[in-house]
Protein backbone atom coordinates (compact mmCIF):
# COMPACT_ATOMS: atom_id res chain seq x y z
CA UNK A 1 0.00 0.00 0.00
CA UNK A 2 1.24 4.01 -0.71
CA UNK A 3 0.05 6.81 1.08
CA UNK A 4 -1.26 9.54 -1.01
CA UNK A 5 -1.33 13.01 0.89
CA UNK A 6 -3.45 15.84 -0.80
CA UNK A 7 -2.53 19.62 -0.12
CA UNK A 8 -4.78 22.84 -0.86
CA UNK A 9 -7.62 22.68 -3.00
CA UNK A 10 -7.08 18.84 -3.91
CA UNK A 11 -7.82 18.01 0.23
CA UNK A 12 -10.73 20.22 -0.27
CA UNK A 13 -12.09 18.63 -3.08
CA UNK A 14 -11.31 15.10 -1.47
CA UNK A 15 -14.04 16.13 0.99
CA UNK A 16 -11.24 17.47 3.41
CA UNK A 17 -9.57 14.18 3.74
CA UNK A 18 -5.52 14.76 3.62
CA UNK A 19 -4.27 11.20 3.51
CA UNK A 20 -5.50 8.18 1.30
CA UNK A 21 -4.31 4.50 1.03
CA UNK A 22 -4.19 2.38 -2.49
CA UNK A 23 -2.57 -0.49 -3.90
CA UNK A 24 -0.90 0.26 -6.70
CA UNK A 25 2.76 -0.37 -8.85
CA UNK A 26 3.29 3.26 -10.42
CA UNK A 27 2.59 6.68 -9.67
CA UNK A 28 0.27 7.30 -12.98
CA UNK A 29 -2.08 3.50 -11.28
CA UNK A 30 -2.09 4.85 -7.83
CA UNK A 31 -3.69 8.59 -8.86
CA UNK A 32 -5.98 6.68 -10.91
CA UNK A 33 -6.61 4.72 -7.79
CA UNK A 34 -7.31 7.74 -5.82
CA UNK A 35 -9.66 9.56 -9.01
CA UNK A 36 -11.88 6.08 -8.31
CA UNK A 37 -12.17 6.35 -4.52
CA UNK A 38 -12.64 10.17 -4.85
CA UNK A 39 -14.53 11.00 -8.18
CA UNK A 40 -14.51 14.83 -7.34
CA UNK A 41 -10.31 14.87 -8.17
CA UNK A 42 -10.85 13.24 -11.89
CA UNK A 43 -8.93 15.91 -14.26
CA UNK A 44 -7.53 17.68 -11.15
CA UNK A 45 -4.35 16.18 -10.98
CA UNK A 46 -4.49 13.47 -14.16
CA UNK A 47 -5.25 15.03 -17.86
CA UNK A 48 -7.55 12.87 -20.41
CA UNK A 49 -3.71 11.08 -21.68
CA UNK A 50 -2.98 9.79 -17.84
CA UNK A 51 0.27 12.42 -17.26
CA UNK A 52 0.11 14.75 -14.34
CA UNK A 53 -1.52 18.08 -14.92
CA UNK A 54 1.25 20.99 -14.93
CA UNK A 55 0.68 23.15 -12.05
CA UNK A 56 1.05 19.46 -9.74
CA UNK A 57 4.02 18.53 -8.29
CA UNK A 58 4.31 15.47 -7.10
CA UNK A 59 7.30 14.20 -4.57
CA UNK A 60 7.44 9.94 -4.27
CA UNK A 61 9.41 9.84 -0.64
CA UNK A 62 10.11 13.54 -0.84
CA UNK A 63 11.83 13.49 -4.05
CA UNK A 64 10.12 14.44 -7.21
CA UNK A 65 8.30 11.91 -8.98
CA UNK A 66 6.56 11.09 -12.09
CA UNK A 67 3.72 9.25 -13.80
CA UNK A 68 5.94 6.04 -14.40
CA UNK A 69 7.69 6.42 -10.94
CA UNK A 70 7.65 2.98 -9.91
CA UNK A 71 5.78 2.31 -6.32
CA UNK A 72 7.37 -0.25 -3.18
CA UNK A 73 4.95 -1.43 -0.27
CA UNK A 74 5.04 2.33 2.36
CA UNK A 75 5.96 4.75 0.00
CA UNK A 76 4.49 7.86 0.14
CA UNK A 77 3.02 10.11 -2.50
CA UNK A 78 2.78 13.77 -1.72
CA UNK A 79 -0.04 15.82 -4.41
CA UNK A 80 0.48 19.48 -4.17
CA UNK A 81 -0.75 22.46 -6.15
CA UNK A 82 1.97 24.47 -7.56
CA UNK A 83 1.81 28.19 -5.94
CA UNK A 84 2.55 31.48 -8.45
CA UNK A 85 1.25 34.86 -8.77
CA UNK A 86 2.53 37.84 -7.09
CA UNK A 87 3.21 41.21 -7.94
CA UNK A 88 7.14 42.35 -9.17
């Protein structure tokens, strides 16, 4: 099992739950996991092609990770919005 934690507006829109649990070998199967147990996320962090959406980063063990990142039993998955704006 991986741990997926959600920040920002992906928590909210996972009903306010931070931290989810799925079974899965890759990165790319264990988001799709997560779009199944929480419909409200599909397209959030996934595009229609399976790749993760631009303004996500995603960190497997705290180092940067991608769709084909390759999952081991207690890994963790962290899902966070990517922050910008500002004034120069």
């Amino acid at each position: 099992m991986a741990l997926i934690r959600l920040r920002g507006m992906l928590k909210q829109r996972a009903g306010g739950r931070a931290e989810h649990t799925v079974e899965a070998a890759t990165v790319r199967a264990a988001l799709r996991a997560l779009e199944s147990e929480q419909p409200e996320l599909r397209g959030w962090i996934l595009d229609e092609r399976g790749l993760v959406r631009r303004h996500i980063n995603v960190f497997v063990n705290g180092e940067a990770g991608g769709e084909g990142t390759a999952l081991a039993a207690g890994d963790s998955i962290d899902v966070l919005p990517a922050i910008s704006g500002g004034a120069a």
